[in-house]
Protein backbone atom coordinates (compact mmCIF):
# COMPACT_ATOMS: atom_id res chain seq x y z
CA UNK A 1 -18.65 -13.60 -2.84
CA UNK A 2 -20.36 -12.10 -5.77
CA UNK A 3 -21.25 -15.10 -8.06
CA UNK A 4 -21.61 -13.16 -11.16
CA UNK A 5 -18.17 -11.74 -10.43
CA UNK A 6 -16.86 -15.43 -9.57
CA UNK A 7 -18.50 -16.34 -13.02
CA UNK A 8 -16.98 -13.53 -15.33
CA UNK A 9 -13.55 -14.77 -13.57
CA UNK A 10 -14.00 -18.03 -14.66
CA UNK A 11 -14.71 -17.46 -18.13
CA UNK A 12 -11.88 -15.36 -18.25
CA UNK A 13 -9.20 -18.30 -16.93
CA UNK A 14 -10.76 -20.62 -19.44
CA UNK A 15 -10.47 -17.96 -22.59
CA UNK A 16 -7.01 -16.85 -21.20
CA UNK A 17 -5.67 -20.31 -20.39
CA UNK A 18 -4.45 -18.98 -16.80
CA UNK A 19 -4.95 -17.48 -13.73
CA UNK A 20 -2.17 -14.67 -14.31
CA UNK A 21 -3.83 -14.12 -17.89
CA UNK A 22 -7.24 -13.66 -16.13
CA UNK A 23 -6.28 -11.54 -13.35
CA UNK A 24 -4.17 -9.02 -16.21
CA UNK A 25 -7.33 -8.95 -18.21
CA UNK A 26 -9.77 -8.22 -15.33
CA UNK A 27 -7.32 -5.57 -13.28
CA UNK A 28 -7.26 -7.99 -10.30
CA UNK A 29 -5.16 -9.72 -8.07
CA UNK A 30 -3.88 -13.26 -8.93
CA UNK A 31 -4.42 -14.05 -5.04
CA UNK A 32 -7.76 -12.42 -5.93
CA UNK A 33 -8.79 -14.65 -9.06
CA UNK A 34 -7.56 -17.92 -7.10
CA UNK A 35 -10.42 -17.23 -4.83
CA UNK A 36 -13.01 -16.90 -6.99
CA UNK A 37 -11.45 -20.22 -8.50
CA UNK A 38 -11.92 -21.60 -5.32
CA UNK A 39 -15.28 -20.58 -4.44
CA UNK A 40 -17.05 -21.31 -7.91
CA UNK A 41 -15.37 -25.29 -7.51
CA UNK A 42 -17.14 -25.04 -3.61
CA UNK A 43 -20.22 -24.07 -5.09
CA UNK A 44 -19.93 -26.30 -8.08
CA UNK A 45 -19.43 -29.12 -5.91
CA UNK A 46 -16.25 -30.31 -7.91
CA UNK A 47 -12.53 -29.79 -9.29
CA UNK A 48 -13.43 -27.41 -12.54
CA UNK A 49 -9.63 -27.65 -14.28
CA UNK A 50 -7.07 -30.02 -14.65
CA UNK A 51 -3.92 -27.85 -13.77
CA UNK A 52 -0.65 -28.36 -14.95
CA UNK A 53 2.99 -26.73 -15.43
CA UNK A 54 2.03 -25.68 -19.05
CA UNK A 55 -1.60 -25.90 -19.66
CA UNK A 56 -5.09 -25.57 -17.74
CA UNK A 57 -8.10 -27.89 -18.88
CA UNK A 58 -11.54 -28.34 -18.43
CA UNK A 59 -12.74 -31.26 -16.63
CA UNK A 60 -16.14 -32.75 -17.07
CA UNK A 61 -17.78 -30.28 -14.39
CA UNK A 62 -15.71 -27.47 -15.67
CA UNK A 63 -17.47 -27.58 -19.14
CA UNK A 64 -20.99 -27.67 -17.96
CA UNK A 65 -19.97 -25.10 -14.90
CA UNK A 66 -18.52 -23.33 -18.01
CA UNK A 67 -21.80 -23.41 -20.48
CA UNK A 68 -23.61 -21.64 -16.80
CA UNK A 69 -21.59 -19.35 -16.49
CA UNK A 70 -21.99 -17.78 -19.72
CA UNK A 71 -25.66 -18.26 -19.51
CA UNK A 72 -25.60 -16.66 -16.06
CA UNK A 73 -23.48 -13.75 -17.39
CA UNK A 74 -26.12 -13.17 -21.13
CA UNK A 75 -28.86 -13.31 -18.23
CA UNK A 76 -27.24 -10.12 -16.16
CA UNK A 77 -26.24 -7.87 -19.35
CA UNK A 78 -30.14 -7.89 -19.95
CA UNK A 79 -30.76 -6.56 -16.28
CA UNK A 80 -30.25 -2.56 -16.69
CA UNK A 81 -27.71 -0.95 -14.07
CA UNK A 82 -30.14 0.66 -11.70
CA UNK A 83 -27.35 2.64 -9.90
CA UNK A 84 -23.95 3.31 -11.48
CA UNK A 85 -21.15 3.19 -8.89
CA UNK A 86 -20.54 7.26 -9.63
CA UNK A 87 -24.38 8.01 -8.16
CA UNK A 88 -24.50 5.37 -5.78
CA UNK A 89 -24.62 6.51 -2.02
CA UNK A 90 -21.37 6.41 -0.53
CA UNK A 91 -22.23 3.95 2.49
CA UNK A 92 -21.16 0.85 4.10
CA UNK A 93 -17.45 -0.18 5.70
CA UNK A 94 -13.94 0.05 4.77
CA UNK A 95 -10.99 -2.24 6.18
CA UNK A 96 -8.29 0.30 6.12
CA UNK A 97 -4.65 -1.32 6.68
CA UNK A 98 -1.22 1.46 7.27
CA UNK A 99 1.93 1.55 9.45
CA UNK A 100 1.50 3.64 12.95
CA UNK A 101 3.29 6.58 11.83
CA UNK A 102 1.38 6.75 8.40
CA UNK A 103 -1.98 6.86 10.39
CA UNK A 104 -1.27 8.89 13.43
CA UNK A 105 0.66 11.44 11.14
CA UNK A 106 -1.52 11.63 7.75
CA UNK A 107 -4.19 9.31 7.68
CA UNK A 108 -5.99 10.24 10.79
CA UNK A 109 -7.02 13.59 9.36
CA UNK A 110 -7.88 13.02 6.06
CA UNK A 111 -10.21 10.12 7.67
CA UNK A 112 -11.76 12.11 9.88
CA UNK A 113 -12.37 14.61 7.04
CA UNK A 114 -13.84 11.63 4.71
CA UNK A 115 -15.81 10.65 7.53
CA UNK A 116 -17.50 14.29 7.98
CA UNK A 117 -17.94 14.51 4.32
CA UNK A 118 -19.73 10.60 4.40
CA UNK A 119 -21.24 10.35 7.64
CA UNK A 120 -22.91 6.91 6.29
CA UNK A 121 -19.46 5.48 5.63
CA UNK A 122 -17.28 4.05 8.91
CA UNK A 123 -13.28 2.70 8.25
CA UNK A 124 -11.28 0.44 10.38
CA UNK A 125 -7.94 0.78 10.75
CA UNK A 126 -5.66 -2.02 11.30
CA UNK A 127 -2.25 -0.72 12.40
CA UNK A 128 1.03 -2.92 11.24
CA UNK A 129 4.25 -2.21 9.80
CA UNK A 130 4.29 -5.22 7.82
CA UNK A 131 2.53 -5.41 4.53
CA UNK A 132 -0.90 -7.28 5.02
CA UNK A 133 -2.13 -10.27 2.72
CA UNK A 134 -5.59 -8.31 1.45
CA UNK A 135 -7.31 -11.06 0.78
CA UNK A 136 -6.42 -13.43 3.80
CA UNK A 137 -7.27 -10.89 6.03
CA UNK A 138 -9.93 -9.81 4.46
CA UNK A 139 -8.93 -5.83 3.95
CA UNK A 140 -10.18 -3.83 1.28
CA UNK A 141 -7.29 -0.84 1.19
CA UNK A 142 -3.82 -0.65 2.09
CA UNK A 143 -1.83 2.23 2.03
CA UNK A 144 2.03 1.57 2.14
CA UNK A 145 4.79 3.78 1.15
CA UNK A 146 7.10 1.82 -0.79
CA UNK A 147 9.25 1.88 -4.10
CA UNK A 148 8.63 -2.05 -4.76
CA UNK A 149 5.24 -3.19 -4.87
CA UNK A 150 4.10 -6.69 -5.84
CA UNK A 151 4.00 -6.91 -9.33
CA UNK A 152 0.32 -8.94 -8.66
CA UNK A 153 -1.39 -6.04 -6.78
CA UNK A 154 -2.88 -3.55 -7.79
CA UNK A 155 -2.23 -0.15 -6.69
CA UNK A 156 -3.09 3.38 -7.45
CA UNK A 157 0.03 6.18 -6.32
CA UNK A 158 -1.68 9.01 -3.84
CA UNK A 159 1.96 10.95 -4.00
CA UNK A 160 5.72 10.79 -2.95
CA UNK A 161 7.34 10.57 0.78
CA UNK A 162 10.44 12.52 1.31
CA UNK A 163 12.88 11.99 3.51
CA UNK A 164 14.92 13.35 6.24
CA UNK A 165 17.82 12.35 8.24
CA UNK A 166 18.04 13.76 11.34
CA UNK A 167 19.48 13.34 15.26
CA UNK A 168 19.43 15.40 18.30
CA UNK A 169 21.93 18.06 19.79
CA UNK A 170 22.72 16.50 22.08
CA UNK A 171 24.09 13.53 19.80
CA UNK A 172 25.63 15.53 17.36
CA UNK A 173 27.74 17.50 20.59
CA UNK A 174 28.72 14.05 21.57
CA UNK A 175 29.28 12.56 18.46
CA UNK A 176 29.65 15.10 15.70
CA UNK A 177 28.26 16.20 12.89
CA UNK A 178 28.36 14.46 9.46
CA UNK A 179 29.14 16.42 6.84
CA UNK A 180 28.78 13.80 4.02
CA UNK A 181 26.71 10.16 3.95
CA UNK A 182 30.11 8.82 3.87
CA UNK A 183 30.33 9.82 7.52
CA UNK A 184 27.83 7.88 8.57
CA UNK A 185 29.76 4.76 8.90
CA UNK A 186 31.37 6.44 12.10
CA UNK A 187 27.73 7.08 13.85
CA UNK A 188 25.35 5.35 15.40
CA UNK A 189 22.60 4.66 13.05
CA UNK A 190 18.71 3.81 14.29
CA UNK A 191 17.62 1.62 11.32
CA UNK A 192 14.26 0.32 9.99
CA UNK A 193 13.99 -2.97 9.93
CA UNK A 194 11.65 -3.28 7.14
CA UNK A 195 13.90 -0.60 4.80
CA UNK A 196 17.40 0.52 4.77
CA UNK A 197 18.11 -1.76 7.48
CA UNK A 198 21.74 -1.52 6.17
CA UNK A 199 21.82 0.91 3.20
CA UNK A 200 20.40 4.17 3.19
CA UNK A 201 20.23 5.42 -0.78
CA UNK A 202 20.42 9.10 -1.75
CA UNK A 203 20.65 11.26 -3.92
CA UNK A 204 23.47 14.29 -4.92
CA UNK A 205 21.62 17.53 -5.79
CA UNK A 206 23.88 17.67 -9.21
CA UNK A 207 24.64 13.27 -9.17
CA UNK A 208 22.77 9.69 -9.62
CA UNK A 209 21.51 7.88 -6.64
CA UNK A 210 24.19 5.99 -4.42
CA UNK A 211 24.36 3.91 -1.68
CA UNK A 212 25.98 4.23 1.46
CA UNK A 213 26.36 1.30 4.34
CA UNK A 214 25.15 2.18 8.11
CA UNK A 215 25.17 0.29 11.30
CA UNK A 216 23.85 0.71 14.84
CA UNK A 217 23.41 -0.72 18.18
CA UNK A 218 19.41 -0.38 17.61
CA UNK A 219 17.08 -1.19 15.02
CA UNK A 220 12.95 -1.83 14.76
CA UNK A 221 10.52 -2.73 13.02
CA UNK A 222 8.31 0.70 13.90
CA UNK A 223 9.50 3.93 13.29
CA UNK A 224 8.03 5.52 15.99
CA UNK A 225 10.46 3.80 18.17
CA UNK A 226 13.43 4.95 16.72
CA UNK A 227 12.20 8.59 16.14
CA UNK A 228 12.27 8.40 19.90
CA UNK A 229 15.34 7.36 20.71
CA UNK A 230 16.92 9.85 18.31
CA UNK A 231 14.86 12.58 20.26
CA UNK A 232 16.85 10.78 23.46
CA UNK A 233 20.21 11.32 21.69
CA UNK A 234 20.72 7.87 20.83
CA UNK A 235 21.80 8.30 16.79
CA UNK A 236 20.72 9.23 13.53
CA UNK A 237 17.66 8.07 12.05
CA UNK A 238 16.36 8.46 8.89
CA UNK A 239 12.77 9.56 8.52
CA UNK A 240 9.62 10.49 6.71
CA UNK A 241 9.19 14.39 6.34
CA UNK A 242 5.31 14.66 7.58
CA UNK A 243 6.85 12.74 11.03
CA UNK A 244 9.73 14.61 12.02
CA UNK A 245 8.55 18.16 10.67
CA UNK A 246 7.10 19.38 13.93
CA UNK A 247 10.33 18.58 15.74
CA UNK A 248 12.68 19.79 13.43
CA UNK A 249 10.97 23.26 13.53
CA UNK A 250 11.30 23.11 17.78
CA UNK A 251 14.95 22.56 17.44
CA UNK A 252 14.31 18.68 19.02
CA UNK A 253 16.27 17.12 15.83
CA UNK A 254 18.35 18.58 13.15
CA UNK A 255 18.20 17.69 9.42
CA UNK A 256 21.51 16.42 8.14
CA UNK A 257 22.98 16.06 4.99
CA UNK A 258 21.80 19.06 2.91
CA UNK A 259 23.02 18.81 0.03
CA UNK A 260 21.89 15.11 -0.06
CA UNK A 261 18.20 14.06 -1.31
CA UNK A 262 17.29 10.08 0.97
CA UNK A 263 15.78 8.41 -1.40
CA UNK A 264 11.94 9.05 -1.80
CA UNK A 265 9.20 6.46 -1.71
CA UNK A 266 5.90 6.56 -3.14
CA UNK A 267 2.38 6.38 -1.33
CA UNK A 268 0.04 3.65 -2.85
CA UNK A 269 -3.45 3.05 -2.45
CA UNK A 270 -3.63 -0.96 -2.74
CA UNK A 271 -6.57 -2.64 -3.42
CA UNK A 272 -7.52 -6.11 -4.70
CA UNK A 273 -9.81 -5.39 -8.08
CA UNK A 274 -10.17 -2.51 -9.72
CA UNK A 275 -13.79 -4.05 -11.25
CA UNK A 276 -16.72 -4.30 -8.98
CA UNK A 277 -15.61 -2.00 -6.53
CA UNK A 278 -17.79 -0.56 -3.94
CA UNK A 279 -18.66 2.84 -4.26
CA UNK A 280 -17.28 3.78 -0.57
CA UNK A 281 -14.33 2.42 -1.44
CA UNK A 282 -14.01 4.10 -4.91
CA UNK A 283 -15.11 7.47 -3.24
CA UNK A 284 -12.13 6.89 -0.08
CA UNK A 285 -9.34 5.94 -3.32
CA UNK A 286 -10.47 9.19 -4.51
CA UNK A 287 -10.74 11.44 -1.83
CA UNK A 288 -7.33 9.94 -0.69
CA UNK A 289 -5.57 10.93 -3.87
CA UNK A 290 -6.84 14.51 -3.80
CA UNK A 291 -6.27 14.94 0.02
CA UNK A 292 -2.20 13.74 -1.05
CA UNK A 293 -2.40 16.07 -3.93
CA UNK A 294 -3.17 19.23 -1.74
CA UNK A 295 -1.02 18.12 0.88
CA UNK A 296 2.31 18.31 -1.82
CA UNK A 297 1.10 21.57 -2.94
CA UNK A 298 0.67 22.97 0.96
CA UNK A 299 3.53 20.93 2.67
CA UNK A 300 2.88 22.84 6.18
CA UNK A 301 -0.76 21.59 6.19
């Protein structure tokens, strides 16, 4: 890890008197600022604060680590920033982390683009449905559609997700159609298991968000799954627009509920500091947000 960075974080715990304090101050991650804690007390060779429920302290090591630190950060502001991160070459690897349908749907394009535009760049994806711990597994973006973020990341939103909910013909021959989201409790509903596992929220075109309850005889924890099975007939399924758009349009699923909104979600870029940041990873934030921008103004892209 960068040891001026580790130093600056430092000095910011001890003038704060925490690690949330520092990590507000500095636009990072508290997971983030514990492990620069953790790697200036490896280097230093020794515990650097006493901790407790209501105060931090400096021990013996902390004070001289402290008294370095501030010489190693006077030393640095008298080194002149050869390259700022805006001219800097746009090079080097990003650890990319998104659900299957998010990638395979939207981010598989607008990677390939960034990849044409910065052919020194390269990004690996890691594909999961569960939110990723950034700094355990060591990735440097995360894009996750979601409506309640950790309060300790930080994020940056690339745009809004609407909704659909959907089934097939043949399902709605067998079953019905539902006219309301009241109906729902009499269908078969293919539920998410990491959102509206049991409540799917919408919205009245003239009303305030409600809630209705829903049940089924399958649920998962990847969407892709249970887009299939609706395809198969097996229920309704709520679902992102940009995944379902292609088979709405062939007649494969019908969109339900018209005069019903589901309840949008927001697409966040998550990152773990916005200081220090490399300049590919700036430049992908970036590119990200504009490529999210166009797509809301051309939805059929």
């Amino acid at each position: 890890m960068d040891r001026i960075t580790a130093a600056a974080v430092f000095i910011r715990i001890v003038e704060g008197g925490s690690l949330a304090a520092a990590a507000g101050s500095l636009g990072m991650s508290r997971a983030m600022v514990t492990r620069y804690l953790a790697e200036m007390e490896q280097w230093a060779g020794a515990r650097l604060l006493h901790r407790t429920t209501r105060r931090l302290s400096l021990t013996h090591a902390g004070e001289q680590t402290l008294t370095r630190c501030r010489q190693l950060l006077a030393v640095a502001e008298e080194v002149p920033e050869v390259v700022s991160p805006h001219t800097a070459p746009v090079q080097g690897l990003v650890r990319l982390a998104c659900a299957q349908s998010l990638a395979q749907e939207v981010l598989a394009p607008a990677v390939v683009e960034f990849l044409r535009q910065h052919p020194l760049a390269g990004i690996d994806l890691h594909i999961d449905s569960r939110a990723v711990n950034l700094v355990e597994e060591r990735i440097d973006l995360a894009v996750r559609i979601s409506n309640n973020l950790d309060p300790n990341l930080i994020a940056r939103q690339l745009g809004e997700c609407p909704s659909v909910v959907c089934a097939a013909p043949a399902y709605l021959a067998r079953r019905g159609t539902p006219l309301r989201p009241e109906d729902l409790a009499e269908h078969n509903c293919l539920t998410y298991s990491w959102f509206g596992s049991s409540l799917w929220t919408f919205t009245h075109v003239a009303g305030e968000p409600f809630s209705v309850p829903v049940t089924g005889n399958l649920s998962a924890n990847e969407s892709h799954v249970l887009l299939a099975a609706a395809v198969q007939g097996g229920g309704v399924t709520q679902q992102p627009l940009y995944a379902v758009r292609h088979l709405l349009a062939a007649g494969k699923l019908v969109a339900l509920l018209a005069d019903h909104q589901p309840q949008r979600m927001g697409i966040h870029a998550v990152f773990q500091s916005r200081r220090q940041m490399s300049p590919v990873l700036r430049a992908l934030i970036d590119f990200l947000a504009d490529w999210f921008e166009q797509a809301a103004r051309s939805p059929d892209r």
